[in-house]
PDB file of N, CA and C in Angstrom:
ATOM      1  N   UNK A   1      25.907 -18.500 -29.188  1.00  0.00           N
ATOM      2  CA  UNK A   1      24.466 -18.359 -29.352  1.00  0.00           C
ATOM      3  C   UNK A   1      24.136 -18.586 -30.825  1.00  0.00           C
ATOM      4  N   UNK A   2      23.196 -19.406 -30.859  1.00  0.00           N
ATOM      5  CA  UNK A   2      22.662 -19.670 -32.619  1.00  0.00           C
ATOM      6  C   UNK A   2      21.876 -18.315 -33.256  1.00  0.00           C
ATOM      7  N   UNK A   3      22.085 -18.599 -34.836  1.00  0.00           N
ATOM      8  CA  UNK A   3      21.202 -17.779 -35.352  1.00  0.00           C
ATOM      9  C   UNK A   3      19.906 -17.405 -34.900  1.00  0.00           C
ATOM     10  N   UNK A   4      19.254 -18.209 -34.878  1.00  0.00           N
ATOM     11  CA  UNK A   4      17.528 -18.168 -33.865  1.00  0.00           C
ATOM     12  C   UNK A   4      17.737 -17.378 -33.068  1.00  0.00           C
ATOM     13  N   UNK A   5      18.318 -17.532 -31.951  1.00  0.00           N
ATOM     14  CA  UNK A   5      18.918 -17.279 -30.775  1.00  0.00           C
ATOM     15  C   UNK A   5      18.534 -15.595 -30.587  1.00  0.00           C
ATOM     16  N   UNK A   6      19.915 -15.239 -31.351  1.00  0.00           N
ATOM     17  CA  UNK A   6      20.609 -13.863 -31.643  1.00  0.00           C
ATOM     18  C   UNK A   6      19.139 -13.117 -32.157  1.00  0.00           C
ATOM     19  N   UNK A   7      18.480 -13.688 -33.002  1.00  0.00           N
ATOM     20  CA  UNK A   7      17.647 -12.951 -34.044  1.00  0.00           C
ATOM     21  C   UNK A   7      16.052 -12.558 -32.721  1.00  0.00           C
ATOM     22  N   UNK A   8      16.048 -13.597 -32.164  1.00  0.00           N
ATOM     23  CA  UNK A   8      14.953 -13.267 -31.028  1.00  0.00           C
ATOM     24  C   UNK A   8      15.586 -12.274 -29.992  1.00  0.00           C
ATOM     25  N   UNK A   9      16.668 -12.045 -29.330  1.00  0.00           N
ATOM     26  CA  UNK A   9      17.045 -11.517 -28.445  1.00  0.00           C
ATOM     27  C   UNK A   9      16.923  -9.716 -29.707  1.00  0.00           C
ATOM     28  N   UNK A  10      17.698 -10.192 -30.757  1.00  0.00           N
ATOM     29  CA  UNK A  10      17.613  -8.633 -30.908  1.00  0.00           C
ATOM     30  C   UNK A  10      16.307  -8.071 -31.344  1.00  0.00           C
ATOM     31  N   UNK A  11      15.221  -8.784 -31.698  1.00  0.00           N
ATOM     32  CA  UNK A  11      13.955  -8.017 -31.860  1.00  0.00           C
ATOM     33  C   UNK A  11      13.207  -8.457 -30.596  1.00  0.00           C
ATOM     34  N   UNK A  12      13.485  -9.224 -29.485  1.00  0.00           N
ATOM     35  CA  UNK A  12      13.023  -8.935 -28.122  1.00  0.00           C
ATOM     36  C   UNK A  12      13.345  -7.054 -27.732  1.00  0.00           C
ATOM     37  N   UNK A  13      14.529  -7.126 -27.464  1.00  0.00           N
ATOM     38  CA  UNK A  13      15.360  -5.747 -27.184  1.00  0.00           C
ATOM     39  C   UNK A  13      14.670  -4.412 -28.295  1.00  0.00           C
ATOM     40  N   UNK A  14      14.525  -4.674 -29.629  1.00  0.00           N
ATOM     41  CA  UNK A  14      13.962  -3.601 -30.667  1.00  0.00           C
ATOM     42  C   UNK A  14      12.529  -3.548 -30.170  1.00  0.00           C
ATOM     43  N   UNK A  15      11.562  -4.702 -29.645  1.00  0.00           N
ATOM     44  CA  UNK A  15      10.299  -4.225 -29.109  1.00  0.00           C
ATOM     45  C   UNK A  15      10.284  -3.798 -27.571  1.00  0.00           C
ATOM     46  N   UNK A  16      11.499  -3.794 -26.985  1.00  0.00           N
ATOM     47  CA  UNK A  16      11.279  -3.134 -25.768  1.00  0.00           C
ATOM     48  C   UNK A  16      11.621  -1.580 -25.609  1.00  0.00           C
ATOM     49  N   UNK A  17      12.797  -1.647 -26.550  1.00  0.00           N
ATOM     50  CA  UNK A  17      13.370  -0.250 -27.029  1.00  0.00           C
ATOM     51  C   UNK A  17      11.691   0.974 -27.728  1.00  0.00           C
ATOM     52  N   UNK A  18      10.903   0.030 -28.957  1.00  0.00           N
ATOM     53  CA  UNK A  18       9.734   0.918 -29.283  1.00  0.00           C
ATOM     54  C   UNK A  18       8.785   0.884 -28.044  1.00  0.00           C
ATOM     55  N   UNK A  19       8.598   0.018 -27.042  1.00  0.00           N
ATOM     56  CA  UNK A  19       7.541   0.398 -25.880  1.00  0.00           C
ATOM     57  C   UNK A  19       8.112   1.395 -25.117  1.00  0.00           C
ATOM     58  N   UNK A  20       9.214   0.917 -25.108  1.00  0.00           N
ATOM     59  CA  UNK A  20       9.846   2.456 -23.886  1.00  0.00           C
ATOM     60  C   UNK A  20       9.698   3.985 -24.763  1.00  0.00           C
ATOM     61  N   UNK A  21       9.588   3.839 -25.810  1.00  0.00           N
ATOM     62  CA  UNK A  21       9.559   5.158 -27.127  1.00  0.00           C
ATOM     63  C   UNK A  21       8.057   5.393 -26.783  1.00  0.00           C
ATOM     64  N   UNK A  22       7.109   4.188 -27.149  1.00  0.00           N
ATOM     65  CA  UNK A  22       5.918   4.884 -27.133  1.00  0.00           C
ATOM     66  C   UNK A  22       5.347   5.009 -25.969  1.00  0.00           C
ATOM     67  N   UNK A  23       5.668   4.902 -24.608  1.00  0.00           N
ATOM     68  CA  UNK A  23       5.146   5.255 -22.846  1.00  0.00           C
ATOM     69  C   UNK A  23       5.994   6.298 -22.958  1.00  0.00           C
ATOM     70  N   UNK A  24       6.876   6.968 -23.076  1.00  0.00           N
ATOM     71  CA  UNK A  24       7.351   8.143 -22.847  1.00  0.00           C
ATOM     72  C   UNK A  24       7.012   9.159 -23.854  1.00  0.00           C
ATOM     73  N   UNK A  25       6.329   8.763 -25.119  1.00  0.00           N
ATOM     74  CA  UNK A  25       5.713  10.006 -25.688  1.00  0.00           C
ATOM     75  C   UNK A  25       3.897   9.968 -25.082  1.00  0.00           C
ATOM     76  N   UNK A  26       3.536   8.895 -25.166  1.00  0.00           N
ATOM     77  CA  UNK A  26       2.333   8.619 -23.951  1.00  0.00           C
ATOM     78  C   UNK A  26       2.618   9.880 -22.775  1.00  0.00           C
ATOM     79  N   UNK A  27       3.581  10.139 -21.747  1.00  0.00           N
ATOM     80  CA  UNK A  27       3.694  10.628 -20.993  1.00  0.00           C
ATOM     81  C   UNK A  27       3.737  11.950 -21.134  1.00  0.00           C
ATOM     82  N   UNK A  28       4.520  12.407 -22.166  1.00  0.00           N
ATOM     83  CA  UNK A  28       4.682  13.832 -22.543  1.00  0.00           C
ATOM     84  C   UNK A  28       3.377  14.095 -22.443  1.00  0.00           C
ATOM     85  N   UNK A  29       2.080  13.649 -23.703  1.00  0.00           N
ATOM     86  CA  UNK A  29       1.034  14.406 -24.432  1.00  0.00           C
ATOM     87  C   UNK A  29       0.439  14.825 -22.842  1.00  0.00           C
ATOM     88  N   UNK A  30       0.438  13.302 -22.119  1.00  0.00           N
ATOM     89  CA  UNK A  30      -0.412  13.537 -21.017  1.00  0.00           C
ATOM     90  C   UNK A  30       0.097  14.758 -20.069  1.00  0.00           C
ATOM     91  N   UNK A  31       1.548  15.129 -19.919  1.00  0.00           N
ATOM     92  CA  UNK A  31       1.514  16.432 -19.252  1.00  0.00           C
ATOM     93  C   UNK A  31       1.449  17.484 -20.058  1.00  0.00           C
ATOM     94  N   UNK A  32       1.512  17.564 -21.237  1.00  0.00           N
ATOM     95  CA  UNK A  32       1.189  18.567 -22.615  1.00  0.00           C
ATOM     96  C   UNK A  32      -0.574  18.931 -21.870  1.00  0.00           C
ATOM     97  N   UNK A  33      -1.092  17.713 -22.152  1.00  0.00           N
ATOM     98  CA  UNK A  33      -2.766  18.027 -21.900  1.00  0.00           C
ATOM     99  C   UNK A  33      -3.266  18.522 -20.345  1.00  0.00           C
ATOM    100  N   UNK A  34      -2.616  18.095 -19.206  1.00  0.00           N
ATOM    101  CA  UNK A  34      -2.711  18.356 -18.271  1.00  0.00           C
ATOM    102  C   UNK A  34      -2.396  19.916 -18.262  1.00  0.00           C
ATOM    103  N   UNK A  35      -1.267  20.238 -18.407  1.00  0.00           N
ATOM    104  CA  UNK A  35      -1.020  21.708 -18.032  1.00  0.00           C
ATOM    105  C   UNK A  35      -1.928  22.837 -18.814  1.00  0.00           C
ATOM    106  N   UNK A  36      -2.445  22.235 -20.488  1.00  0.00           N
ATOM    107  CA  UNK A  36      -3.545  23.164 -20.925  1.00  0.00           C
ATOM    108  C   UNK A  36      -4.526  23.296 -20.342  1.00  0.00           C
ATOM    109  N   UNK A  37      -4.924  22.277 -19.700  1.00  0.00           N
ATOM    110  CA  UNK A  37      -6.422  22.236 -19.254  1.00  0.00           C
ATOM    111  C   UNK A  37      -6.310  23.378 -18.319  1.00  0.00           C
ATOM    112  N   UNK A  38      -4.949  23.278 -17.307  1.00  0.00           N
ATOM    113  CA  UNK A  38      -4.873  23.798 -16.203  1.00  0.00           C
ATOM    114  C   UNK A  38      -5.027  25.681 -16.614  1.00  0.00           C
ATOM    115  N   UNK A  39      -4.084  25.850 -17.552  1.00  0.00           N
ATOM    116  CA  UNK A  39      -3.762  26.948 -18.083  1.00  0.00           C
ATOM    117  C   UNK A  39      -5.383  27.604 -18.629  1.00  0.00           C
ATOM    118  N   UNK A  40      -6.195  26.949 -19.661  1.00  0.00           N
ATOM    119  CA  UNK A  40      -7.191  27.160 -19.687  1.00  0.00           C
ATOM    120  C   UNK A  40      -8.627  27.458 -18.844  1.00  0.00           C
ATOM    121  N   UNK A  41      -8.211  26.818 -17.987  1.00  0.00           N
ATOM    122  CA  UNK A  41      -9.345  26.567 -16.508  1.00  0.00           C
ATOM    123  C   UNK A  41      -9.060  27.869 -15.538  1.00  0.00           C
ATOM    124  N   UNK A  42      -7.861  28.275 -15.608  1.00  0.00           N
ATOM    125  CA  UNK A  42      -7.544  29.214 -14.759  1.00  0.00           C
ATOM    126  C   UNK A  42      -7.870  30.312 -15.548  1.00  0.00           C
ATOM    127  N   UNK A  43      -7.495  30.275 -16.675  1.00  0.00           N
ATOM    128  CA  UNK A  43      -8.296  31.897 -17.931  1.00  0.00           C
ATOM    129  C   UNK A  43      -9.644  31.591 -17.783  1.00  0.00           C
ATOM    130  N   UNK A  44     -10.197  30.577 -17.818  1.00  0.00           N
ATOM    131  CA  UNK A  44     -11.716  30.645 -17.284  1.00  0.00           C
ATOM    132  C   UNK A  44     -12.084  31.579 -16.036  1.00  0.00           C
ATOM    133  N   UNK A  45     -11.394  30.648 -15.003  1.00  0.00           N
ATOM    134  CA  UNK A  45     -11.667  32.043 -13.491  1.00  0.00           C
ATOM    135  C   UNK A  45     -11.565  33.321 -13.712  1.00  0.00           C
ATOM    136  N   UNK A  46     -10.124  33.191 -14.347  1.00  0.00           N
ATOM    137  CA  UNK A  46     -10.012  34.948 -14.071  1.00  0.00           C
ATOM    138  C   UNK A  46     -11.210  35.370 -15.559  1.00  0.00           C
ATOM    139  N   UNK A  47     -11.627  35.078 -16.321  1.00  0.00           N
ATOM    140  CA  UNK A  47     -12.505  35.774 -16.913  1.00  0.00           C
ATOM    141  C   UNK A  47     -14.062  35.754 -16.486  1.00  0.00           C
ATOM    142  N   UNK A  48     -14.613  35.250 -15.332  1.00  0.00           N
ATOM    143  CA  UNK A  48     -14.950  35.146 -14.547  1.00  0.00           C
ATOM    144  C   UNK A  48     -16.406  34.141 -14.979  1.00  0.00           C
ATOM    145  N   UNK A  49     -15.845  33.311 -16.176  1.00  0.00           N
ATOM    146  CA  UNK A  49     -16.634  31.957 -16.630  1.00  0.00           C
ATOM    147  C   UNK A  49     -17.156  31.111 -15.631  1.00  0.00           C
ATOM    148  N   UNK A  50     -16.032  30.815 -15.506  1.00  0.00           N
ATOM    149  CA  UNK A  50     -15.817  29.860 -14.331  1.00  0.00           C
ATOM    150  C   UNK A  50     -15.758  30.324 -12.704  1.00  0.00           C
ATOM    151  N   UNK A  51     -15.890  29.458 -11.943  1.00  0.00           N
ATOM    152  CA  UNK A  51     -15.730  29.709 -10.525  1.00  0.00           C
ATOM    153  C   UNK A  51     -15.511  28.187  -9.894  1.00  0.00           C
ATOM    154  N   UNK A  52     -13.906  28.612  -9.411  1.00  0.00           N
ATOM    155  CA  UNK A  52     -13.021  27.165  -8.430  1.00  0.00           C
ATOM    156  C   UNK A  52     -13.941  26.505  -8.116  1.00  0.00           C
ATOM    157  N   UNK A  53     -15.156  26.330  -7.546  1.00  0.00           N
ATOM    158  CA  UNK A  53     -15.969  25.309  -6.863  1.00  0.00           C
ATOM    159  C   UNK A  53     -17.461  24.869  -7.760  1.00  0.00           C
ATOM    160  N   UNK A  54     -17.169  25.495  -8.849  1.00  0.00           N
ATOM    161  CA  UNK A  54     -18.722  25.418  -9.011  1.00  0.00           C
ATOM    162  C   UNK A  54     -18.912  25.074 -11.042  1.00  0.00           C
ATOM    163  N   UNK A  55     -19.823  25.053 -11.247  1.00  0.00           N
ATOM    164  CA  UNK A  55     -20.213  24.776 -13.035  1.00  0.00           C
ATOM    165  C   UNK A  55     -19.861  26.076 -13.813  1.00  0.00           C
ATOM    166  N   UNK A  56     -20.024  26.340 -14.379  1.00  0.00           N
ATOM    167  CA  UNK A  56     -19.710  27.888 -15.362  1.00  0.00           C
ATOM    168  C   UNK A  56     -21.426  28.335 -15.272  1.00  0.00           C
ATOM    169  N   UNK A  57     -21.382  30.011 -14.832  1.00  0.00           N
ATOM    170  CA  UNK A  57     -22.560  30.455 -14.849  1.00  0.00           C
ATOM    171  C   UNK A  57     -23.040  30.530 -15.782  1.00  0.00           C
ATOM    172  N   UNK A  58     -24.340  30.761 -15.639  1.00  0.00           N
ATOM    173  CA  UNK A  58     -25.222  31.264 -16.868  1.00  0.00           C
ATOM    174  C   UNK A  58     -25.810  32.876 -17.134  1.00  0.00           C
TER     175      UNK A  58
END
């Protein structure tokens, strides 16, 4: 394989290596953010802000 060659394959591979880095920290935040909301939404109910079906009273 030529110089060219070699030099495209290994920064093909180094930009697939950083996309797979940045979709899997992509993925984390998104279950990071998911489970607060959840965690938060539910301290809403039980403080009785909120209600499962409905807007936050007034």
């Amino acid at each position: 394989m030529g110089g060219a060659a070699r030099r495209y394959v290994q920064a093909s591979f180094a930009a697939t290596m950083l996309a797979a880095k940045g979709q899997n920290a992509i993925q984390y935040v998104n279950k990071i953010t998911s489970a607060a909301l959840r965690v938060l939404g539910a301290q809403a109910v039980i403080d009785g802000e909120l209600t499962v079906s409905a807007s936050p009273s007034t």
